[in-house]
PDB file of N, CA and C in Angstrom:
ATOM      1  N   UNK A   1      95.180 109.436 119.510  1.00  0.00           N
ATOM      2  CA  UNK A   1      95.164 108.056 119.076  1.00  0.00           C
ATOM      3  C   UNK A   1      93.729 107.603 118.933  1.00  0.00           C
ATOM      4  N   UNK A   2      93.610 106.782 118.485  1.00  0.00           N
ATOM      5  CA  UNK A   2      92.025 106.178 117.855  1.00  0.00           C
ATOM      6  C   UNK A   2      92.351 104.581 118.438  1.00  0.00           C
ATOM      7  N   UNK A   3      91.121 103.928 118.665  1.00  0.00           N
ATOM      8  CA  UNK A   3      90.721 102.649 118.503  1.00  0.00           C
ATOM      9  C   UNK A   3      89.989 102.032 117.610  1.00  0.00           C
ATOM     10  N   UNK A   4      90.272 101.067 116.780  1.00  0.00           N
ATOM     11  CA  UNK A   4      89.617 100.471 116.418  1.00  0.00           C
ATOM     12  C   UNK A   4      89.088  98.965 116.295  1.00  0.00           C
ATOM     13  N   UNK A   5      88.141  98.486 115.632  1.00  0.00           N
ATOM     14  CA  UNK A   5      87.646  97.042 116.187  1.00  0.00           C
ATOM     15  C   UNK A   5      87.758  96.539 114.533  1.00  0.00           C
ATOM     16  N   UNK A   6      88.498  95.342 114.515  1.00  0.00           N
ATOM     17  CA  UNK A   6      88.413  94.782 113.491  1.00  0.00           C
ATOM     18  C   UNK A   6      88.107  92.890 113.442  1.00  0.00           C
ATOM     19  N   UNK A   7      87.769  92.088 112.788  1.00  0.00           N
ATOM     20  CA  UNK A   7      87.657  90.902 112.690  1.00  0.00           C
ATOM     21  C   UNK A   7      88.099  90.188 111.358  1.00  0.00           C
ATOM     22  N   UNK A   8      88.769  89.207 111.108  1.00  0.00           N
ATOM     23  CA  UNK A   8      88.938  88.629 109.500  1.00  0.00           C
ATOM     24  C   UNK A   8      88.006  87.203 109.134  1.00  0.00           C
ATOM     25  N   UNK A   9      88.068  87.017 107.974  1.00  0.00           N
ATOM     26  CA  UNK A   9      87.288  85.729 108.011  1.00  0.00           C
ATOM     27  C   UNK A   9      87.107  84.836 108.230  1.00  0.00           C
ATOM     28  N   UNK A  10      88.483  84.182 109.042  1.00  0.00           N
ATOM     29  CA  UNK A  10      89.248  83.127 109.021  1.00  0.00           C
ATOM     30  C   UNK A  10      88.932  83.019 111.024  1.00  0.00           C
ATOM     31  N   UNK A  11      88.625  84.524 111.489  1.00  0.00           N
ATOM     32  CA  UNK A  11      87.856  84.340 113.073  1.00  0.00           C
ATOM     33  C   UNK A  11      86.981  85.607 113.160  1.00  0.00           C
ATOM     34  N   UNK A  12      85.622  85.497 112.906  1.00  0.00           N
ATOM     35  CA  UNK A  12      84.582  86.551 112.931  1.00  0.00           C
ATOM     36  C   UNK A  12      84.342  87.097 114.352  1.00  0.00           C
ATOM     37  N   UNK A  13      85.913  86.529 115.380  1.00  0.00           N
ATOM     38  CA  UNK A  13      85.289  87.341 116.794  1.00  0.00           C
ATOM     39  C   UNK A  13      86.271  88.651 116.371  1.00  0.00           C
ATOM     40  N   UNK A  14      85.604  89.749 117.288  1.00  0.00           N
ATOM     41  CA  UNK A  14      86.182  91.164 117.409  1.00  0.00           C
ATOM     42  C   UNK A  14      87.513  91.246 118.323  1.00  0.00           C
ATOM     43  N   UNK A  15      88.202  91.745 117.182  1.00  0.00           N
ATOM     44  CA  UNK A  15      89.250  92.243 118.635  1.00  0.00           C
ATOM     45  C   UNK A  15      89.850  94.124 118.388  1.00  0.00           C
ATOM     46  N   UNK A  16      90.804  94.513 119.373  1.00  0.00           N
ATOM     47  CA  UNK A  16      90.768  95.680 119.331  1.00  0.00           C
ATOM     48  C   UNK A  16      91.845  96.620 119.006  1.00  0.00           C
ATOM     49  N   UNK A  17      92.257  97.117 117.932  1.00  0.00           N
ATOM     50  CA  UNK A  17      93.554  97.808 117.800  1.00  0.00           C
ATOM     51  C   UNK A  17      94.175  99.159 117.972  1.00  0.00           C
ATOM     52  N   UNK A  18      94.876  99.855 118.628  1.00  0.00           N
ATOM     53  CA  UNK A  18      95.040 101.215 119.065  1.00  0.00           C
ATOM     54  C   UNK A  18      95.474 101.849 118.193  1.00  0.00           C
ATOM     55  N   UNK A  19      95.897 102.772 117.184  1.00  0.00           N
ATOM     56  CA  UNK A  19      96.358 103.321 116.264  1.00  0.00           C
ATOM     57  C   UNK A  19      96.926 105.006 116.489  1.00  0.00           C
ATOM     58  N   UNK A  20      98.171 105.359 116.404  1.00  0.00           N
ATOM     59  CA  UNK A  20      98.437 106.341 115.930  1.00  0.00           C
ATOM     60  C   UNK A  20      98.047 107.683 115.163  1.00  0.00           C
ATOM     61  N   UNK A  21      98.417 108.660 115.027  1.00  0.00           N
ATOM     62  CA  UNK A  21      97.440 109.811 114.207  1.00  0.00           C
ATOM     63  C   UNK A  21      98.410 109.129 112.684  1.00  0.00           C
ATOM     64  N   UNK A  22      99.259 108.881 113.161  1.00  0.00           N
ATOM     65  CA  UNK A  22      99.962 108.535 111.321  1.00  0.00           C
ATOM     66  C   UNK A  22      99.631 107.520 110.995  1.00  0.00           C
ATOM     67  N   UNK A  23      99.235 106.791 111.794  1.00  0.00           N
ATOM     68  CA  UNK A  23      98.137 105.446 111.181  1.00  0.00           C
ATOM     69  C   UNK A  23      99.340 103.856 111.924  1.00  0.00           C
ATOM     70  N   UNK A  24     100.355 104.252 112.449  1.00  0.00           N
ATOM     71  CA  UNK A  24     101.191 103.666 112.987  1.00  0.00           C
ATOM     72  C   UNK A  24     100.227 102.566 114.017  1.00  0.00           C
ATOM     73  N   UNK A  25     100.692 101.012 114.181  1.00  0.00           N
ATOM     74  CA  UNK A  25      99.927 100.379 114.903  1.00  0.00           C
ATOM     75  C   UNK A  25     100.978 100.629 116.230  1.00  0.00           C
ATOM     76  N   UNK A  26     100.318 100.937 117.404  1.00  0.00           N
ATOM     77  CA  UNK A  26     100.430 101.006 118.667  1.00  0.00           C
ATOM     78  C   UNK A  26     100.306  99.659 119.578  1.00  0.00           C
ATOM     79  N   UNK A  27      99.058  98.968 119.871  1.00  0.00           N
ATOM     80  CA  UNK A  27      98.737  97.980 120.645  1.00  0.00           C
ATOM     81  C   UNK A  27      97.620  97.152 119.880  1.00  0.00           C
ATOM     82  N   UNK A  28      97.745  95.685 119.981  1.00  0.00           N
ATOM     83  CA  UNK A  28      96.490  95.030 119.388  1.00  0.00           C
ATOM     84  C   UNK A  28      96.322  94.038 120.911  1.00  0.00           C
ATOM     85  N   UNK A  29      95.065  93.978 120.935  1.00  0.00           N
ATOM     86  CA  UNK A  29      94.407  92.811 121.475  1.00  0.00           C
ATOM     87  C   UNK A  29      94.640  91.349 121.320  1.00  0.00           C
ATOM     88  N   UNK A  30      94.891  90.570 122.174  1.00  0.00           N
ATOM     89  CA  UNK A  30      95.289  89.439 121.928  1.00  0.00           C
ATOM     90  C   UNK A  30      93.786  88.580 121.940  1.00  0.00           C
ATOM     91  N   UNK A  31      93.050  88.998 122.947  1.00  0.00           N
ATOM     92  CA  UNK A  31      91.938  88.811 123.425  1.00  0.00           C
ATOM     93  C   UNK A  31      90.911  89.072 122.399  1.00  0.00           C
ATOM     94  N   UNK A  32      89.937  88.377 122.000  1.00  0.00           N
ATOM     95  CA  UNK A  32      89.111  88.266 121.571  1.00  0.00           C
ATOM     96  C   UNK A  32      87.488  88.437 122.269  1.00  0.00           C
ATOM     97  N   UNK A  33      86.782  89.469 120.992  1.00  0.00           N
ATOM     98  CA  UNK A  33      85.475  89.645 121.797  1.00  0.00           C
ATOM     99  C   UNK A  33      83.977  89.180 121.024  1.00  0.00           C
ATOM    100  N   UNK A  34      82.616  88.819 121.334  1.00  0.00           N
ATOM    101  CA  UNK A  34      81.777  88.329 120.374  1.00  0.00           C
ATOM    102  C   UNK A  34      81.514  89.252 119.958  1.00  0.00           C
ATOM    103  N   UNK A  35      81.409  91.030 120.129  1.00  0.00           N
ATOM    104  CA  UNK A  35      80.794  91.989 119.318  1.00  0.00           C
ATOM    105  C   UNK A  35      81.565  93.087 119.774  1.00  0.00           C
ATOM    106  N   UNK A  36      81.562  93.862 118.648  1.00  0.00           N
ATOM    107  CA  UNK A  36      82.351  94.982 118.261  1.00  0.00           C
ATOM    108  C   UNK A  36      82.125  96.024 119.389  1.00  0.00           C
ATOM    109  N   UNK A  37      81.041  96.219 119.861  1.00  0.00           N
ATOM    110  CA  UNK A  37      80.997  97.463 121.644  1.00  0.00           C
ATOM    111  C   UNK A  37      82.283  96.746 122.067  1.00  0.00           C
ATOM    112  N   UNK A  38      82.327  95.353 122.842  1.00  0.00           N
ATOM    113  CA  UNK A  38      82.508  94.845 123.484  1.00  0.00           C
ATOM    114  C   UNK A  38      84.270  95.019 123.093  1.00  0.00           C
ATOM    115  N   UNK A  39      84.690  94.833 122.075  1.00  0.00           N
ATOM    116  CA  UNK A  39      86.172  95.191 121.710  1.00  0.00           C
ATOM    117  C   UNK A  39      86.508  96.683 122.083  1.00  0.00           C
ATOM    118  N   UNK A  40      85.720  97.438 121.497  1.00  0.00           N
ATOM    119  CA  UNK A  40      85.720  98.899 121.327  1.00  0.00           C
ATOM    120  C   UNK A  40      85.830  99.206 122.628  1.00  0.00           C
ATOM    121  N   UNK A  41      85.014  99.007 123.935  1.00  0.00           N
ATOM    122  CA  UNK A  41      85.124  99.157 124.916  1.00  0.00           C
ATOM    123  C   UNK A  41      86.527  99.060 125.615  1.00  0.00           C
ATOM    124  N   UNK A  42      87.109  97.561 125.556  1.00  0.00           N
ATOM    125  CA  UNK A  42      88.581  97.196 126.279  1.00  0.00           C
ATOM    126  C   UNK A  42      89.203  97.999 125.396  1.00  0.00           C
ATOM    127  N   UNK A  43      89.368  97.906 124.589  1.00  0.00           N
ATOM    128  CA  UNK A  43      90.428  98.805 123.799  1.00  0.00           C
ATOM    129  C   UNK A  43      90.507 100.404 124.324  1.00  0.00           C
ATOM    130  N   UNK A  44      89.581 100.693 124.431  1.00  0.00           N
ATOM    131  CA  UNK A  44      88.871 102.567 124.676  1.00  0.00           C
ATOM    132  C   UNK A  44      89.650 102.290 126.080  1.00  0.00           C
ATOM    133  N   UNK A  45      89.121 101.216 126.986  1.00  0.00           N
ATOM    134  CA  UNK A  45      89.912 101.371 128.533  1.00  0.00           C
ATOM    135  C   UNK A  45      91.224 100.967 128.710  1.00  0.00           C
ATOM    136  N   UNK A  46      91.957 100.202 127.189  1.00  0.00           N
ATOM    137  CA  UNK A  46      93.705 100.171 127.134  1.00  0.00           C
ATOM    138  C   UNK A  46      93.856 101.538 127.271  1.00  0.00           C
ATOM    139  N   UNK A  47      93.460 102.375 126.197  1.00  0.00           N
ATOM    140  CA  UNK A  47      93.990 103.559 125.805  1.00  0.00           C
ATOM    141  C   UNK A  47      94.235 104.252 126.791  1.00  0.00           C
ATOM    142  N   UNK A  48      93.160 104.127 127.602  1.00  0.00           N
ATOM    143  CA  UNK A  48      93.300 105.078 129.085  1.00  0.00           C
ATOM    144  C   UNK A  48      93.915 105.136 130.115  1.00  0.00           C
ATOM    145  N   UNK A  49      94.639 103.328 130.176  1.00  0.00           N
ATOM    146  CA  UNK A  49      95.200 103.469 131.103  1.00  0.00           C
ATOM    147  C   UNK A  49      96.891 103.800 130.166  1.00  0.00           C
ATOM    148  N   UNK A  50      96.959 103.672 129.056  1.00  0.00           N
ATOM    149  CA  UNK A  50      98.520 103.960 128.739  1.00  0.00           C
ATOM    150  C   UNK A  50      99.061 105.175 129.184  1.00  0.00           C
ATOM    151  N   UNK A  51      97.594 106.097 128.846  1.00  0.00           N
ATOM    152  CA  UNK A  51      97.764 107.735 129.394  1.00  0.00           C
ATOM    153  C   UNK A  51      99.430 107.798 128.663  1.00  0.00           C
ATOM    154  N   UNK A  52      98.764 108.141 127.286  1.00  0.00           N
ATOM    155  CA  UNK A  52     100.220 108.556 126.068  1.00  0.00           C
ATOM    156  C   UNK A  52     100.027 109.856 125.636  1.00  0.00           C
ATOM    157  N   UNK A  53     100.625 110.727 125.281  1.00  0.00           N
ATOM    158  CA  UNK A  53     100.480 111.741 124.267  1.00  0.00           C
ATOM    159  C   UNK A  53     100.502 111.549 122.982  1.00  0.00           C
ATOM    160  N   UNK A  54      99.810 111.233 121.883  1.00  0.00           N
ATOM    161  CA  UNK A  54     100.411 110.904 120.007  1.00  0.00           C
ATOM    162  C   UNK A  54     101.124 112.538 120.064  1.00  0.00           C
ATOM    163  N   UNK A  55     101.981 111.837 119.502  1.00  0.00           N
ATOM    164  CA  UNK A  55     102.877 113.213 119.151  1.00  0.00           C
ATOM    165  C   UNK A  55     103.107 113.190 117.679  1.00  0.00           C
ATOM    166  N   UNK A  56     102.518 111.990 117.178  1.00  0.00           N
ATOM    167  CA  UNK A  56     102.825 111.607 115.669  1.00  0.00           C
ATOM    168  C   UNK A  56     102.174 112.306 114.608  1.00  0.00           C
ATOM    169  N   UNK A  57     103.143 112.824 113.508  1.00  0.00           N
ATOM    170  CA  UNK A  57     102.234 113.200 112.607  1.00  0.00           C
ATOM    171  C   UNK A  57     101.225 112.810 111.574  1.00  0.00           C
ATOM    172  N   UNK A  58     100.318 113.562 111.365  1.00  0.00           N
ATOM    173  CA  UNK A  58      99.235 112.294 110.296  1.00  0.00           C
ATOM    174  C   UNK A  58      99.925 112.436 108.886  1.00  0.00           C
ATOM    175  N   UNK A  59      99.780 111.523 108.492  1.00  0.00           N
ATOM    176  CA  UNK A  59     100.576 110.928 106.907  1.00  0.00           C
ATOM    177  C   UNK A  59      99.039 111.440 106.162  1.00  0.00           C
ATOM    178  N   UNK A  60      99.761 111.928 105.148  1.00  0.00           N
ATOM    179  CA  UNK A  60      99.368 112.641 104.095  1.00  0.00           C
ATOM    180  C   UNK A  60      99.681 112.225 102.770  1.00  0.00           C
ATOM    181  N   UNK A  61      99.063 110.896 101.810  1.00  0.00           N
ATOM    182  CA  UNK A  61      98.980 110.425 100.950  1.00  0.00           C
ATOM    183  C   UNK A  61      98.916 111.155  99.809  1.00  0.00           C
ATOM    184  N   UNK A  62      98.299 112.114  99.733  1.00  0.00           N
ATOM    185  CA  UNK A  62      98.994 113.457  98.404  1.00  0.00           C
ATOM    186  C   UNK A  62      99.875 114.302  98.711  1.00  0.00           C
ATOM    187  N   UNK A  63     100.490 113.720  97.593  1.00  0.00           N
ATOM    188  CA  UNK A  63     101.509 114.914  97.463  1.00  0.00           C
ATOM    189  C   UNK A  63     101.617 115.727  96.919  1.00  0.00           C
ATOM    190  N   UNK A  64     102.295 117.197  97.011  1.00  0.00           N
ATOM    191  CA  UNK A  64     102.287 118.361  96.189  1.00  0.00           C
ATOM    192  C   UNK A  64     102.652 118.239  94.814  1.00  0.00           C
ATOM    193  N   UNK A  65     102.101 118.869  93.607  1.00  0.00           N
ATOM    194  CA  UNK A  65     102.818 118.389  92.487  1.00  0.00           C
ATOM    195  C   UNK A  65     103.282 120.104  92.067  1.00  0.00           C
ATOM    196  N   UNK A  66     103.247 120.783  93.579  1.00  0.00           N
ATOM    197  CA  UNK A  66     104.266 122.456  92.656  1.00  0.00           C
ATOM    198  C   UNK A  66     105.421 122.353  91.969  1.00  0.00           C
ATOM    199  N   UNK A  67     106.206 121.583  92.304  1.00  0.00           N
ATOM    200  CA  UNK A  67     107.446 121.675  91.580  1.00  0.00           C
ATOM    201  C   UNK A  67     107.174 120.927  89.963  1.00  0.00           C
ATOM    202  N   UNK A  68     105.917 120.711  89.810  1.00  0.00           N
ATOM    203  CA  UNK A  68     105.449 120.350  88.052  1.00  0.00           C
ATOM    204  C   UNK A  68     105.214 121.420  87.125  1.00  0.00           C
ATOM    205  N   UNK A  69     104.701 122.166  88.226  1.00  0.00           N
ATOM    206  CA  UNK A  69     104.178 123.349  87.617  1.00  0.00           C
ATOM    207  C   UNK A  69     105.088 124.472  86.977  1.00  0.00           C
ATOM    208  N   UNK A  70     104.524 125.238  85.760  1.00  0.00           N
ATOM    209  CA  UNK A  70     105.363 126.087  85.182  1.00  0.00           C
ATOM    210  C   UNK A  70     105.096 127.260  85.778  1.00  0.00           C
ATOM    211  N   UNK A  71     106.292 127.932  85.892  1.00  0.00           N
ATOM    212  CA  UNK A  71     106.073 129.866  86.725  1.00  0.00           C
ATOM    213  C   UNK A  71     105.207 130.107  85.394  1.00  0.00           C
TER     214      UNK A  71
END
């Protein structure tokens, strides 16, 4: 699983979101932080205490086009 720190325009504080290998959202922060360590950090120490396995697979946005192809 990954963390990441995101903010929108509408509130330029940081907060922190846990993510999946398939890109699946896991946990967001309710909590708000003034700078991106500072999200990255709580988030990094959610993750740790969930102590999860991702078992998920990563999504793969291309797809094969063999069955286009001529033998």
């Amino acid at each position: 699983m990954q963390v990441a720190a995101f903010s929108t325009p509408e509130d330029p504080r940081w907060r922190w979101r846990i993510v999946n290998y398939a890109g699946e959202l896991v946990e967001e922060s309710r909590e708000t932080f003034p700078t991106i360590a500072g999200a990255l950090e709580h988030g990094s120490k959610r993750l740790r205490l969930m102590d999860v396995v991702d078992t998920s697979v990563p999504f793969h946005p291309h797809r094969s086009t063999r069955h286009l192809r001529v033998p």
